[in-house]
C-alpha atoms as a PDB file:
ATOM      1  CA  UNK A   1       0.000   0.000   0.000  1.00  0.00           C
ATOM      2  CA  UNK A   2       2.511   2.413   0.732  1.00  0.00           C
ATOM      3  CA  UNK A   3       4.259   1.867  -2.760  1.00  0.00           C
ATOM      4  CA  UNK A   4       0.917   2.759  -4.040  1.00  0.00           C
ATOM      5  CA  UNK A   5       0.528   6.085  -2.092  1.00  0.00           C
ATOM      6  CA  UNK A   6       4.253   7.431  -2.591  1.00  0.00           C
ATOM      7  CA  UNK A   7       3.736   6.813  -6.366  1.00  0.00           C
ATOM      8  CA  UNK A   8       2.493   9.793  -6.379  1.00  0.00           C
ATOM      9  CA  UNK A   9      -0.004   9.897  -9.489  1.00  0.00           C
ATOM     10  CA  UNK A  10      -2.113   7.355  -7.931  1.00  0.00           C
ATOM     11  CA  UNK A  11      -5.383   8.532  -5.670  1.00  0.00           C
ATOM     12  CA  UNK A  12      -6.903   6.016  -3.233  1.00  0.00           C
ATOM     13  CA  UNK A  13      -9.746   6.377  -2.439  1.00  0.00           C
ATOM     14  CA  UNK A  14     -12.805   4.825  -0.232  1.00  0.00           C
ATOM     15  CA  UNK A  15     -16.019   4.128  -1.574  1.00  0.00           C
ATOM     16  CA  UNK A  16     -17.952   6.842  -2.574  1.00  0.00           C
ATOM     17  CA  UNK A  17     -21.115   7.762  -3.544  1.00  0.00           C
ATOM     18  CA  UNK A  18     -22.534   7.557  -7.042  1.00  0.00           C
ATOM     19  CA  UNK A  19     -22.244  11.415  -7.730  1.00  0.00           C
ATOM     20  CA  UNK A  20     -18.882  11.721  -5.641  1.00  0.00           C
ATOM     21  CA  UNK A  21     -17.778   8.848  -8.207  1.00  0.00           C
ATOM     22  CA  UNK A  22     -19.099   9.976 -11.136  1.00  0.00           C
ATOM     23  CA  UNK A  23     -17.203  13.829 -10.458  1.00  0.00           C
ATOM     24  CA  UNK A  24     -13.545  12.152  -9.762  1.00  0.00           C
ATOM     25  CA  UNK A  25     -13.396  10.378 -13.059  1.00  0.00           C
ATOM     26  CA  UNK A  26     -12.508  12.468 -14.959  1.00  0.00           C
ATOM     27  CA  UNK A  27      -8.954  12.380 -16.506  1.00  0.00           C
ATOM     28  CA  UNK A  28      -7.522   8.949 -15.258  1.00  0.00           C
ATOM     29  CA  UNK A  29      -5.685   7.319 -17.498  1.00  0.00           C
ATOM     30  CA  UNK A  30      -7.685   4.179 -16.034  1.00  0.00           C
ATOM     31  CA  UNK A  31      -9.099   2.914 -12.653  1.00  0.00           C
ATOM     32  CA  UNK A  32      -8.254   0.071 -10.622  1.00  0.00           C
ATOM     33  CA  UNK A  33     -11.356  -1.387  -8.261  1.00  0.00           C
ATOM     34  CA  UNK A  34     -12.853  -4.515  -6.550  1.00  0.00           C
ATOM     35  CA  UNK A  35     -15.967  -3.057  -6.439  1.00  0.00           C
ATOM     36  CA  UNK A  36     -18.765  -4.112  -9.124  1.00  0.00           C
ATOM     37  CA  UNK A  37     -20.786  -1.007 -10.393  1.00  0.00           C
ATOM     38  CA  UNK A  38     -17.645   0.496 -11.358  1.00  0.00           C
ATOM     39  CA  UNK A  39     -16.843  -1.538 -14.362  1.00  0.00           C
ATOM     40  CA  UNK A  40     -19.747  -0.547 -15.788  1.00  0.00           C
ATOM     41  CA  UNK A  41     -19.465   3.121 -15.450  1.00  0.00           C
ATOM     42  CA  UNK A  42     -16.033   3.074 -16.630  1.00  0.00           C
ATOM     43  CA  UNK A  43     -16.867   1.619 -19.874  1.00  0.00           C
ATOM     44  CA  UNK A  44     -19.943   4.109 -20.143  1.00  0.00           C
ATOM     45  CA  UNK A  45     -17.172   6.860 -19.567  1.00  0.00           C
ATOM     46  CA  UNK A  46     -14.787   5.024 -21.648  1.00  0.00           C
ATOM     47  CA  UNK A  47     -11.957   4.359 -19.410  1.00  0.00           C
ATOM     48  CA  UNK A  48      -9.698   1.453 -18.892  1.00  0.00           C
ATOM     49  CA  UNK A  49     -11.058  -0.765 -15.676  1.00  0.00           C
ATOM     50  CA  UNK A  50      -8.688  -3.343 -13.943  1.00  0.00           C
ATOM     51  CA  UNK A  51     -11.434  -5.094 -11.662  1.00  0.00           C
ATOM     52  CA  UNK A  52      -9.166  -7.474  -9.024  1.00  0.00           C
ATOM     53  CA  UNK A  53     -11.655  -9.984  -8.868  1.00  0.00           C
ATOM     54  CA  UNK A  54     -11.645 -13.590 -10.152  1.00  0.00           C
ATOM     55  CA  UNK A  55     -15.189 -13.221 -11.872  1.00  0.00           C
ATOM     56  CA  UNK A  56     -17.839 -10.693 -12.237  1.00  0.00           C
ATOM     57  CA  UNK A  57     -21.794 -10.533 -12.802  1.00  0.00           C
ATOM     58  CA  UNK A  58     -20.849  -7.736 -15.041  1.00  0.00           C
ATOM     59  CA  UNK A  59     -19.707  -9.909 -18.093  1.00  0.00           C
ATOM     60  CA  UNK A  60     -20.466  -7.136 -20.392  1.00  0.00           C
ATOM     61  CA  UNK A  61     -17.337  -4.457 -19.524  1.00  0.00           C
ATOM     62  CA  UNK A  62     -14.946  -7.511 -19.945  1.00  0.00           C
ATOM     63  CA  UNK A  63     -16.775  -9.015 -23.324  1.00  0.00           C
ATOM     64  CA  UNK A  64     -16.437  -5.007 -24.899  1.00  0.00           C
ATOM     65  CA  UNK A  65     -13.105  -5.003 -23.338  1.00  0.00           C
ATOM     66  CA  UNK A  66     -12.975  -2.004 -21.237  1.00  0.00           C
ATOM     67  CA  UNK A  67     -12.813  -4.117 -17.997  1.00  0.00           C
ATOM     68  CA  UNK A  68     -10.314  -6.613 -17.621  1.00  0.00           C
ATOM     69  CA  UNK A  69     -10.388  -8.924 -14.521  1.00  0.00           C
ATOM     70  CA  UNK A  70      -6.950  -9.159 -12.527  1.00  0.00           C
ATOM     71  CA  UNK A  71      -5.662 -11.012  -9.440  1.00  0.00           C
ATOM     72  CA  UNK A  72      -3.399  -8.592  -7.148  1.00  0.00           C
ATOM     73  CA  UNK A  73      -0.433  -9.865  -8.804  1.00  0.00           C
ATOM     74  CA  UNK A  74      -1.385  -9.088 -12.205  1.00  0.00           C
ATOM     75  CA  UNK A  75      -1.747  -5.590 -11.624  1.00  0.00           C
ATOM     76  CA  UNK A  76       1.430  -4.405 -12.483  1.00  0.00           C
ATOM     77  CA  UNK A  77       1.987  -5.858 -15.779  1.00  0.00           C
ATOM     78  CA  UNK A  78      -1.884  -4.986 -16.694  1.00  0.00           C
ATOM     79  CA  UNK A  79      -1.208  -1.057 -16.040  1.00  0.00           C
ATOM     80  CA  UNK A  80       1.768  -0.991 -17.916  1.00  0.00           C
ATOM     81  CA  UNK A  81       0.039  -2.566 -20.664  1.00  0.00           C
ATOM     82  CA  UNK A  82      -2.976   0.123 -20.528  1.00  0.00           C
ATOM     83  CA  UNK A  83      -0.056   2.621 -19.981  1.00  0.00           C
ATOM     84  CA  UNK A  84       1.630   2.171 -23.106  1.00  0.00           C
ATOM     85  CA  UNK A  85      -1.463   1.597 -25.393  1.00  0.00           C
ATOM     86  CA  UNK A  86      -2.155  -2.367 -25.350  1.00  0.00           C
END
């Protein structure tokens, strides 16, 4: 976690409220969650969703491609993947 903090272009954050949500998405590059709403906002806001998760009721963000599922030590690699265009 603190890796994560001092990195210093990443913002964690608690859960929050669908119009607190909705207001701090704009501009990332993409956004990292556990949670399940999420992946379907992103992909209505088209950004990049890493859901750490090992399955979803929300098939439809990972079928269009906007959400990919990850397990914690996948995260890494899948970021710098997003990062540089994959």
């Amino acid at each position: 976690m603190d890796r994560l903090v001092q990195a210093g272009r990443i913002r964690l954050l608690h859960p929050l409220g669908y119009l607190d949500f909705m207001s701090r998405v704009v501009g990332p590059r993409l956004i990292i969650t556990d949670g399940g709403g999420i992946q379907e906002e992103t992909t209505y806001q088209r950004l990049s969703c890493l859901t750490v998760r090992p399955s979803t009721e929300r098939p439809i963000p990972v079928e269009l491609g906007t959400n990919r599922l990850v397990k914690v030590v996948q995260i890494e690699n899948a970021v710098e993947r997003i990062l540089t265009g994959d």
